[in-house]
Protein backbone atom coordinates (compact mmCIF):
# COMPACT_ATOMS: atom_id res chain seq x y z
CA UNK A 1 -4.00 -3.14 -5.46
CA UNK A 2 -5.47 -6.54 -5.75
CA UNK A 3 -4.25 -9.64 -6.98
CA UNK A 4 -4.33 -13.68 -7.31
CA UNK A 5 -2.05 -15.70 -5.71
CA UNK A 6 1.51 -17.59 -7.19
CA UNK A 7 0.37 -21.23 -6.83
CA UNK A 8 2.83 -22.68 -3.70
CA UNK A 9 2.55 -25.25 -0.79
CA UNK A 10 0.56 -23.54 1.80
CA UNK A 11 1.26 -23.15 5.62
CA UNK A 12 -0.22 -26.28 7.24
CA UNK A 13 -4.06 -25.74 8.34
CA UNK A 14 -3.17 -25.45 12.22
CA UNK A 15 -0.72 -22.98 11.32
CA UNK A 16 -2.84 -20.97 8.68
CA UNK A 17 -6.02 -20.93 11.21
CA UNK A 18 -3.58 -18.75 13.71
CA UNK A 19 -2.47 -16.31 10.90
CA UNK A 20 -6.03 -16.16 10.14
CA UNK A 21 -6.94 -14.79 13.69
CA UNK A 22 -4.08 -13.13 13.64
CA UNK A 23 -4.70 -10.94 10.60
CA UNK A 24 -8.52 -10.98 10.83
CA UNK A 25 -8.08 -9.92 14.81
CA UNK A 26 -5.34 -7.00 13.67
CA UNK A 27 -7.92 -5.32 11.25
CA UNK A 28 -10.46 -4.83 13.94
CA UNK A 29 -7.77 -3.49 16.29
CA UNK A 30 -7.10 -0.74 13.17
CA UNK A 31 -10.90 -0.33 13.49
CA UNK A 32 -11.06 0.14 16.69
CA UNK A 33 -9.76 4.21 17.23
CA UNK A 34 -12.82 5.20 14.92
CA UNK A 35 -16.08 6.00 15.97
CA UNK A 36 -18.93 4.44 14.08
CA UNK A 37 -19.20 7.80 12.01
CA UNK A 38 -15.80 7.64 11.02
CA UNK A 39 -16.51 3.95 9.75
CA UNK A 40 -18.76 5.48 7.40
CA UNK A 41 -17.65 8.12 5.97
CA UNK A 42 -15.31 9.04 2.50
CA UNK A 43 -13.98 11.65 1.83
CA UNK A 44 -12.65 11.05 -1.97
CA UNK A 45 -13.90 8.59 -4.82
CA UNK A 46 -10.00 6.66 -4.84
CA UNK A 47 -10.71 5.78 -0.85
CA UNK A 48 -13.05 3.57 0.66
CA UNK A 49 -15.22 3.56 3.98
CA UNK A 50 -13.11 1.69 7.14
CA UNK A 51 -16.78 0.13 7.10
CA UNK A 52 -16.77 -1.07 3.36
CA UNK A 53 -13.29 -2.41 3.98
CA UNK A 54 -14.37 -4.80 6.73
CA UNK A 55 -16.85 -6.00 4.48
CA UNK A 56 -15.35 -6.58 1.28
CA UNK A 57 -12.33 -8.41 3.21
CA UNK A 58 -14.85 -10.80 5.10
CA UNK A 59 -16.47 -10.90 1.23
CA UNK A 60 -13.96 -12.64 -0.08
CA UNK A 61 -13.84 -15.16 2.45
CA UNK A 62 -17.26 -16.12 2.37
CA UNK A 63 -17.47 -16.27 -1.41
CA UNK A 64 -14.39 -17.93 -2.39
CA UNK A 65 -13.78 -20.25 0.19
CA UNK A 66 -16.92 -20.88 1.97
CA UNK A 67 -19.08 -20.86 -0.70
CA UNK A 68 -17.17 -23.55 -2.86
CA UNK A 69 -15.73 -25.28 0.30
CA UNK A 70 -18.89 -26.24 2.37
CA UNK A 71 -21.85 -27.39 0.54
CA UNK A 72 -24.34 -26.38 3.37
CA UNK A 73 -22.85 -23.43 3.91
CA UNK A 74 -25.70 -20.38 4.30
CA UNK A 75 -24.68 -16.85 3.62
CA UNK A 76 -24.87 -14.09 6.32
CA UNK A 77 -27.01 -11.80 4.05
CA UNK A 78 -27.52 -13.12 0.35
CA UNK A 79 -27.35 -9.12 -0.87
CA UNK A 80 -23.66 -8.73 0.63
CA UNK A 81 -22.76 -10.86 -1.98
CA UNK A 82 -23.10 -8.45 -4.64
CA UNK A 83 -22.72 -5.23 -2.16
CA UNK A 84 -19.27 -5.89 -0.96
CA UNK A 85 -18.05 -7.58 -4.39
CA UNK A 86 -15.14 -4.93 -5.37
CA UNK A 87 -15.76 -5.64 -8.74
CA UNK A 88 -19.65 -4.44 -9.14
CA UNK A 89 -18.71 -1.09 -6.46
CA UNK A 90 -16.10 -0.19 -9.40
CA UNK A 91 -17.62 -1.07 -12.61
CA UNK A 92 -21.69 -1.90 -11.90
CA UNK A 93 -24.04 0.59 -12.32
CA UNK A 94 -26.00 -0.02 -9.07
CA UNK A 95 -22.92 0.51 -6.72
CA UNK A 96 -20.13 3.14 -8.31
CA UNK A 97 -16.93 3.14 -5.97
CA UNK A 98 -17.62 6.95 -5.28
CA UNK A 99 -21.10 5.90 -3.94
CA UNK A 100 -19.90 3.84 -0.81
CA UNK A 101 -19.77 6.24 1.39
CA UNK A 102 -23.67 6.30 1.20
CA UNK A 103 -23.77 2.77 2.34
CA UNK A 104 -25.34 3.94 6.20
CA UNK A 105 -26.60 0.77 6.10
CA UNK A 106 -25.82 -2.50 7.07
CA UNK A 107 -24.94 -0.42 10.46
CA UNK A 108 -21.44 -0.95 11.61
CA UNK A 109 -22.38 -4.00 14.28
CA UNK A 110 -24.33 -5.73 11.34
CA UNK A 111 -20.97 -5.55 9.32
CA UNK A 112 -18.42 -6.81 12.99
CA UNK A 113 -21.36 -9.58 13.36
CA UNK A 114 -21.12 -10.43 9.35
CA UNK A 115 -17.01 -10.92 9.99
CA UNK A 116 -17.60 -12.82 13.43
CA UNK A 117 -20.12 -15.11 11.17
CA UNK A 118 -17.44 -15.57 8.50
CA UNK A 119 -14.79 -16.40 10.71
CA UNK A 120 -16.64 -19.11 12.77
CA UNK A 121 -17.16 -20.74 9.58
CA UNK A 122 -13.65 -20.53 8.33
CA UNK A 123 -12.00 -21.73 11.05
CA UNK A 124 -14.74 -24.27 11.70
CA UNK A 125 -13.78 -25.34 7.90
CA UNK A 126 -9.91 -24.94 8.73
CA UNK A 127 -10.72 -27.66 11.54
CA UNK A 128 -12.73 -30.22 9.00
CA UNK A 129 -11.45 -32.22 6.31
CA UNK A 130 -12.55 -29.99 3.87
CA UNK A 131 -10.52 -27.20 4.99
CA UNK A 132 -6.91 -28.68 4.92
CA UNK A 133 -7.64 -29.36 0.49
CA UNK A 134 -4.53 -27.73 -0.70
CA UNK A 135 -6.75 -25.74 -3.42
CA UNK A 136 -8.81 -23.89 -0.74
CA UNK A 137 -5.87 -23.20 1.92
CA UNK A 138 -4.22 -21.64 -0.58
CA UNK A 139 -7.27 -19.24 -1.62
CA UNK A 140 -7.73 -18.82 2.45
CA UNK A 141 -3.70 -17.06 2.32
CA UNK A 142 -4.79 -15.28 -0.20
CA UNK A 143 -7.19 -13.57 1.29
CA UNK A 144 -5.42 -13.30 4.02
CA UNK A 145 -2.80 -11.09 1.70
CA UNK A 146 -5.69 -9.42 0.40
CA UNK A 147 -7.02 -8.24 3.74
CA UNK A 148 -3.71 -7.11 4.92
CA UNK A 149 -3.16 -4.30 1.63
CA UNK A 150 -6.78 -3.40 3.15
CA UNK A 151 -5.07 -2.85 6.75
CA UNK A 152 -2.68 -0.18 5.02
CA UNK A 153 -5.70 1.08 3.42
CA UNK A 154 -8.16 1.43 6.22
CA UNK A 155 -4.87 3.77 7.84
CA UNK A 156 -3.97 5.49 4.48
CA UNK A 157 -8.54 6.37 4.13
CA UNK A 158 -8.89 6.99 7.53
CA UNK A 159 -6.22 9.72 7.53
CA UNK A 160 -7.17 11.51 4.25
CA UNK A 161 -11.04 11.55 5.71
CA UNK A 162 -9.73 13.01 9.14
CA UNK A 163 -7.42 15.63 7.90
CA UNK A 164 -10.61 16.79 5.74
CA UNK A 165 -12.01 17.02 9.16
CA UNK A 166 -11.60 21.35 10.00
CA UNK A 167 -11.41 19.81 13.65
CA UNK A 168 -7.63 17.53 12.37
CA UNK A 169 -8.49 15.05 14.99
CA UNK A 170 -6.47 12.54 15.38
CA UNK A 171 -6.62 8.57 14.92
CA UNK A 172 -4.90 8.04 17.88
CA UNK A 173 -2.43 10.17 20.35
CA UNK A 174 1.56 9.21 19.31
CA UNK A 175 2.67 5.76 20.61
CA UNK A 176 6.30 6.99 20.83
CA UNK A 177 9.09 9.68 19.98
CA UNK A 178 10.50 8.36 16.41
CA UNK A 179 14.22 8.16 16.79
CA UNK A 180 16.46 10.74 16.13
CA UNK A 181 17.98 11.22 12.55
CA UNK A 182 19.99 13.59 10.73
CA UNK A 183 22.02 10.92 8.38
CA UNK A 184 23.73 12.71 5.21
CA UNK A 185 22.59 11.22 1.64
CA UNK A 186 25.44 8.99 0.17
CA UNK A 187 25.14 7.03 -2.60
CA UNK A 188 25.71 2.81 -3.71
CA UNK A 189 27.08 2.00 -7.28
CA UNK A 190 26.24 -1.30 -9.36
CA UNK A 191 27.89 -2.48 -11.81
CA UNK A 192 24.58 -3.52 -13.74
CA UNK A 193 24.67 -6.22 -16.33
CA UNK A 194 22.14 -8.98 -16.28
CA UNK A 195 20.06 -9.21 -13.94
CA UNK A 196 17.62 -11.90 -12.28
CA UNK A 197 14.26 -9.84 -11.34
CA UNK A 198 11.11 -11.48 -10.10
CA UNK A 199 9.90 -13.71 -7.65
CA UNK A 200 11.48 -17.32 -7.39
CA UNK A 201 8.71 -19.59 -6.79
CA UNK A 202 9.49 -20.16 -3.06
CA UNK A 203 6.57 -18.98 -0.78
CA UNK A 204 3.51 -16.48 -1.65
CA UNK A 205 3.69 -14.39 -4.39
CA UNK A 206 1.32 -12.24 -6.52
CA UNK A 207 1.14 -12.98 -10.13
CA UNK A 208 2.70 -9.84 -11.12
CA UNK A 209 5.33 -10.77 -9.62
CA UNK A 210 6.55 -13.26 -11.78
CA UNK A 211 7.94 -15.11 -14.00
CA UNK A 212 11.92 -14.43 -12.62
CA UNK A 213 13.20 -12.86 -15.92
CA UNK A 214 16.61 -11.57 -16.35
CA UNK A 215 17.04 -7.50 -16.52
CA UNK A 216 19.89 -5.73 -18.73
CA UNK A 217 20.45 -2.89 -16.57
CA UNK A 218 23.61 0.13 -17.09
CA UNK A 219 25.58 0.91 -14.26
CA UNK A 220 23.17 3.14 -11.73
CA UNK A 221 23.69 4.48 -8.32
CA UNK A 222 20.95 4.58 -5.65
CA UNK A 223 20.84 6.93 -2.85
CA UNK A 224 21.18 5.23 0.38
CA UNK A 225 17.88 6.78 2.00
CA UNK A 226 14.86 8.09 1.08
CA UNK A 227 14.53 12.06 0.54
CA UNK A 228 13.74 14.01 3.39
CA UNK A 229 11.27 16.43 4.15
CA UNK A 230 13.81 18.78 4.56
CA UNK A 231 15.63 18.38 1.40
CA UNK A 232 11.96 18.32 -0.76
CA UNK A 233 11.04 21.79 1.41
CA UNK A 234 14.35 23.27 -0.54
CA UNK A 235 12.46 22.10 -3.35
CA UNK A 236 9.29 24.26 -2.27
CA UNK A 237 10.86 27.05 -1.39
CA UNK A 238 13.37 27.78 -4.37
CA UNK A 239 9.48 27.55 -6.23
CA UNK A 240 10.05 24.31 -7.72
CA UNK A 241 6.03 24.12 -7.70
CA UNK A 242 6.25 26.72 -9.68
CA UNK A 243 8.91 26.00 -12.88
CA UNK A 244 7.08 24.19 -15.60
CA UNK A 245 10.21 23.02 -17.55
CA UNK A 246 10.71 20.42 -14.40
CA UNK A 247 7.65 18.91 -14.54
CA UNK A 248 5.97 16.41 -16.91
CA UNK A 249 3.38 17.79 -18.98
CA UNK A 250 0.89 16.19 -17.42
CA UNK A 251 2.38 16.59 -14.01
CA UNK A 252 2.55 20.10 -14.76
CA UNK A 253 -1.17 20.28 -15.71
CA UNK A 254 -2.12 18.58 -13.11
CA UNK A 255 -0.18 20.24 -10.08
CA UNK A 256 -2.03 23.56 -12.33
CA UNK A 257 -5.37 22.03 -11.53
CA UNK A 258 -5.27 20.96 -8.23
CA UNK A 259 -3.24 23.90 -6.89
CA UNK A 260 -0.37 21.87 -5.49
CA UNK A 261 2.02 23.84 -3.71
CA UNK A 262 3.82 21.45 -1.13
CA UNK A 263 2.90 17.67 -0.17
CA UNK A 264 -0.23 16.65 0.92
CA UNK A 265 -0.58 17.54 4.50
CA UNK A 266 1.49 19.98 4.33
CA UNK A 267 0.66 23.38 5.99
CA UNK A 268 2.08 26.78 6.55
CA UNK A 269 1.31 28.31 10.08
CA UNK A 270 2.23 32.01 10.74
CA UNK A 271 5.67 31.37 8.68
CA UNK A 272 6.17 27.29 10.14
CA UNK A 273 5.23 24.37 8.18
CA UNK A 274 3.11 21.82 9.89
CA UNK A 275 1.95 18.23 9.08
CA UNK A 276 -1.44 16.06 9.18
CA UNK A 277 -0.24 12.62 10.96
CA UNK A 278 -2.42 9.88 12.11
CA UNK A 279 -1.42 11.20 15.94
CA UNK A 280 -2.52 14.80 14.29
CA UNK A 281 -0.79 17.84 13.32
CA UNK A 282 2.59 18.66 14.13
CA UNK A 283 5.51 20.66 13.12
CA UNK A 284 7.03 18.98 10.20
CA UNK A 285 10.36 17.02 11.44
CA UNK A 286 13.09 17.85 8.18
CA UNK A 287 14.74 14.65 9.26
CA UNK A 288 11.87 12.22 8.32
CA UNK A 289 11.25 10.63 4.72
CA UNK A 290 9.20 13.29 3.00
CA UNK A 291 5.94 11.29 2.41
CA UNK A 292 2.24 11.57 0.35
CA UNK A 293 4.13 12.71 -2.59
CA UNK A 294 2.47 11.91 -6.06
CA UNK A 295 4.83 10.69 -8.89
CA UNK A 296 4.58 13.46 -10.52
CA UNK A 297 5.77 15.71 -7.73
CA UNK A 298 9.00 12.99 -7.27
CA UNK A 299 9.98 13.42 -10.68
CA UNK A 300 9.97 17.07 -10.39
CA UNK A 301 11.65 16.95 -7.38
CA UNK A 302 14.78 14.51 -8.61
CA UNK A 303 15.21 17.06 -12.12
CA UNK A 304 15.57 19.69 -9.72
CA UNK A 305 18.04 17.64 -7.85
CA UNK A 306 20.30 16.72 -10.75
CA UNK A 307 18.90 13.09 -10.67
CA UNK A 308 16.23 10.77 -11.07
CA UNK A 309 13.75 7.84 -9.92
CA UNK A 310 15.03 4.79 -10.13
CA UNK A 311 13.53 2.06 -12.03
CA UNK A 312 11.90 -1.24 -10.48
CA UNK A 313 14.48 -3.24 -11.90
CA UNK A 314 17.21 -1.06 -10.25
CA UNK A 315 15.78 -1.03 -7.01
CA UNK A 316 14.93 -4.66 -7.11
CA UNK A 317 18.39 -5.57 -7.40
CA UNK A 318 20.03 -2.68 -4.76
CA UNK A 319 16.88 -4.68 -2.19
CA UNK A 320 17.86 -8.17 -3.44
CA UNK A 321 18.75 -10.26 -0.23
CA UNK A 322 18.26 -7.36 2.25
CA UNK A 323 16.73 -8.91 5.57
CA UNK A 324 13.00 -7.53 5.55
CA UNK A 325 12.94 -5.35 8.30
CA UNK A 326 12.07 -1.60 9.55
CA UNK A 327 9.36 0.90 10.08
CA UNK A 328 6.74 -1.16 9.28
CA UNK A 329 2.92 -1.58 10.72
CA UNK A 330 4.32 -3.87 13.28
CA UNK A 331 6.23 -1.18 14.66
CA UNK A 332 3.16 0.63 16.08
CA UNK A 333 4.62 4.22 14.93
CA UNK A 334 2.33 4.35 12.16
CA UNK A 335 4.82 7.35 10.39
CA UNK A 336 7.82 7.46 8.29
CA UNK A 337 10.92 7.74 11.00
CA UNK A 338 14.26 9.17 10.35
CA UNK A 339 16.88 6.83 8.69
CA UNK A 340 19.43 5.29 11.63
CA UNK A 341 22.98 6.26 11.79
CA UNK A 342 25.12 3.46 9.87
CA UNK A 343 26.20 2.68 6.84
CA UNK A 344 24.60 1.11 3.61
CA UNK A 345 21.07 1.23 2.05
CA UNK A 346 18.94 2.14 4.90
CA UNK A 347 14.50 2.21 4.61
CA UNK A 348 14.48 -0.39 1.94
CA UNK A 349 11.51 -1.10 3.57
CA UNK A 350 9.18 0.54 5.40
CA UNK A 351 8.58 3.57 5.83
CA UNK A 352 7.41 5.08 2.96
CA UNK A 353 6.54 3.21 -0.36
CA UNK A 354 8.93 4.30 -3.06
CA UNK A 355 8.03 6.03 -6.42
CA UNK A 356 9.75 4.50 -9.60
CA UNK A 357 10.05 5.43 -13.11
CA UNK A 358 8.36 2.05 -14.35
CA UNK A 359 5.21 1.59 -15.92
CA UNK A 360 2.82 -0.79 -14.70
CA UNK A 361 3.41 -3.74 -16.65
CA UNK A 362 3.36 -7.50 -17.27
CA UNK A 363 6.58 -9.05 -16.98
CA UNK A 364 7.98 -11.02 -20.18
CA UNK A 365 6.29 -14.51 -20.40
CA UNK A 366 3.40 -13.53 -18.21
CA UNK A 367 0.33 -15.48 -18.48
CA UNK A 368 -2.66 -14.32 -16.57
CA UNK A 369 -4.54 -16.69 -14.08
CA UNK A 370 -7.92 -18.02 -14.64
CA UNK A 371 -11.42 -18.75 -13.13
CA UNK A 372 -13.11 -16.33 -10.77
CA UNK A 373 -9.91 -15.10 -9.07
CA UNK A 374 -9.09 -13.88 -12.30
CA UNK A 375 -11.09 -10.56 -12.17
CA UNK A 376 -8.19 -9.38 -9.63
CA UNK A 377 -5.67 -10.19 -11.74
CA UNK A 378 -4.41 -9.12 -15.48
CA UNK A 379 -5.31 -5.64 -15.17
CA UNK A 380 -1.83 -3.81 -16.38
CA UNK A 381 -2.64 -0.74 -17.02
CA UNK A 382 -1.25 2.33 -19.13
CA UNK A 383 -1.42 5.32 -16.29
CA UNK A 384 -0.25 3.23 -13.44
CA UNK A 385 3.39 3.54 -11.93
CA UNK A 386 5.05 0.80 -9.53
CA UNK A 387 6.01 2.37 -6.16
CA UNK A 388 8.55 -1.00 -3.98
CA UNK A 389 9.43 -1.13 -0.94
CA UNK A 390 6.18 -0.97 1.92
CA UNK A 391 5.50 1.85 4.32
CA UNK A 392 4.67 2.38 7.63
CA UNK A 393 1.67 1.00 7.35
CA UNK A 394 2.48 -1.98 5.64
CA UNK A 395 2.38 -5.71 7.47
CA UNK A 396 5.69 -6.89 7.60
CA UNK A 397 4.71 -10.32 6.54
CA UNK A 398 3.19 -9.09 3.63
CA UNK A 399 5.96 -7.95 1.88
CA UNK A 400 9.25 -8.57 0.15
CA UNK A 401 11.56 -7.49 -2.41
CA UNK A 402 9.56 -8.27 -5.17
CA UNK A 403 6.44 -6.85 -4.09
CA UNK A 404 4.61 -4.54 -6.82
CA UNK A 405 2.69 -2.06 -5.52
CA UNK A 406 0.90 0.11 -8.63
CA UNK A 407 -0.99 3.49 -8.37
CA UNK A 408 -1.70 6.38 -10.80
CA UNK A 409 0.86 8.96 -10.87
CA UNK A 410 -1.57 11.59 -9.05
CA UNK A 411 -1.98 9.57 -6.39
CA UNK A 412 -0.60 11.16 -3.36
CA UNK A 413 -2.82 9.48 -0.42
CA UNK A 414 -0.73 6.42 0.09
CA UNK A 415 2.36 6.92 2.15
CA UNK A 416 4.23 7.64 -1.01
CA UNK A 417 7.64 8.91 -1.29
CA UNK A 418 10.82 8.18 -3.51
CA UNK A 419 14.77 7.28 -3.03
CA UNK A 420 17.11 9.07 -5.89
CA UNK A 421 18.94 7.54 -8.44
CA UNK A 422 21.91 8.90 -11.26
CA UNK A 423 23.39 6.74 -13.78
CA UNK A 424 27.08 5.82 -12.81
């Protein structure tokens, strides 16, 4: 997703210049397992080239703060403008979003030189007078938000384009041996009642997530970890891919369509199920949070169970004041781990991103931004579900209990899973 920032006090500029080569330097390093081919390539319209991400990212930069913040400023190539402008690829006849995979050129060293260019001038700008204006600071951690849901997303593209690879090679071998897991499911009542939902005003935001609006919700119980592969393979096997009255229709006529039969990733082997990780394929581990799962196949999954998705409002308030930590992109892993023993909610965050049952919407009293910005912003739309939470691919300084995250309900690229709930 992309979105416009919550106005706030920025991080001062010597501070924001270091998260700036911090997050700019830690996309490159994602880069950096892929061969220029793989850079290029994409392997289904809803993903994007590692290549085009690099761009786009460095895009931003150069068009909404150097371009308004340095007079004299001279663009790397005047045509990126409009080639990496995520707006035109989706909407402009010239360059479709399906079509950037044909981009083979700028070459991948024109695009690193392109980011090297923008990033002298931004941190040249961060050093000058100009650069410490509240109004552009602000657009610079923006961006800097911006490029890190395109960190998750260079991992989540990367991975669908190698697994359609009949060679499965892998991004990278396994850093480590995730730990062991095996916790039972147990579930957490609240009492419901009103509710405060939304972000506070303290610190970045996206617009969506605001304003803080209170939330009548019923008593509900959560489970206290995400479902396992495991428990979703008792799903597959007792044919639950096959029993139409626990689908949605449209579920059902999708899973029809597209022949779904397990998770993405998921294989069968001579009689043993394996799965597509970034490290390659492997046995699938019962014990981790079942992952890649589209809404529909969640919902499916939880009527089979005897329960259901929770709702954004629910979960909100079951992650309210939980310290933000876990398996996140920080943790180098790079795949869902098995919960740890103890007691409590457990993967709040991390992990895998979780489905809800809410539709994409604007909270009450929402007003949508304005000026150029704007065309990332404001776009609620009818046949997109909120997933909370972050994955393991997810910076952990990018998100928080509030965070949105929105995709269609088919979607099952994104390291997508879901947490149970029941009404208490």
């Amino acid at each position: 997703m992309e979105q416009v920032v919550v106005p706030h006090a920025p991080p001062p500029p010597g501070e924001l210049a270091s998260r700036y080569r911090a997050v700019r330097t830690l996309t490159e390093r994602l880069r950096e397992p892929l061969s220029a081919e793989d850079c290029q390539g994409q392997s289904m319209e809803d993903a994007s080239p590692t290549k085009w991400h690099l761009a786009h990212t460095s895009w931003f930069f150069e068009t909404f703060v150097l371009a308004p913040g340095w007079p004299t400023y001279r663009p790397f190539h005047a045509e990126f403008r409009v080639l990496f402008n995520s707006y035109y690829q989706q909407v402009g006849p010239q360059h479709p979003r399906p079509h950037r995979g044909l981009l083979t050129r700028p070459s991948l060293d024109e695009v690193l030189a392109y980011r090297a260019h923008v990033d002298r001038h931004v941190l040249e700008l961060l050093a000058s007078g100009n650069g410490r204006r509240e109004p552009l600071t602000a657009v610079i951690e923006l961006g800097l938000h911006h490029e890190q849901q395109h960190q998750e997303l260079i991992l989540t593209d990367a991975k669908h384009l190698l697994a359609a690879n009949p060679l499965r090679p892998a991004y990278r071998e396994a850093t480590r041996t995730p730990r062991a897991g095996g916790v039972p499911l147990h579930w957490r009542s609240y009492a419901g009642g009103l509710s405060k939902i939304g972000h506070s005003g303290r610190g970045f935001a996206f617009d969506n997530e605001q304003p803080r609006h209170d939330a009548a919700l019923l008593p509900f119980a959560l489970s206290t970890r995400p479902v396992t592969n495991g428990e979703f393979l008792a799903f597959v096997e007792d044919r639950g891919y096959e029993q139409p009255a626990l689908w949605l229709s449209d579920g059902w006529s999708t899973a029809r369509a597209r022949d779904w039969a397990a998770p993405l990733y998921w294989e069968r082997r001579d009689g043993t199920w394996w799965q597509f990780t970034l490290a390659g394929s492997r046995p699938l581990a019962l014990d981790e949070p079942v992952c890649h799962l589209s809404f529909y196949e969640a919902d499916a999954y939880a009527t089979w169970s005897g329960a259901r998705l929770p709702t954004e409002a629910e979960w909100e308030v079951a992650a309210a004041g939980a310290r933000v930590s876990g398996n996140l992109l920080d943790s180098g892993l790079l795949h869902p781990a098995p919960a740890a023993h103890g007691n409590g909610m457990q993967q709040l965050f991390g992990d895998v991103w979780e489905w809800t049952r809410s539709a994409y919407a604007p909270y009450p009293g929402y007003r949508p931004p304005t000026g150029a910005l704007g065309e990332y912003n404001g776009k609620f739309m009818c046949n997109q579900i909120v997933l909370r939470g972050g994955s393991c691919a997810t910076p952990a300084s990018h998100i928080r209990a509030t965070y949105r995250n929105f995709f269609p309900p088919d979607a099952r690229w994104q390291f997508s899973g879901m947490r149970l709930a029941r009404n208490a």
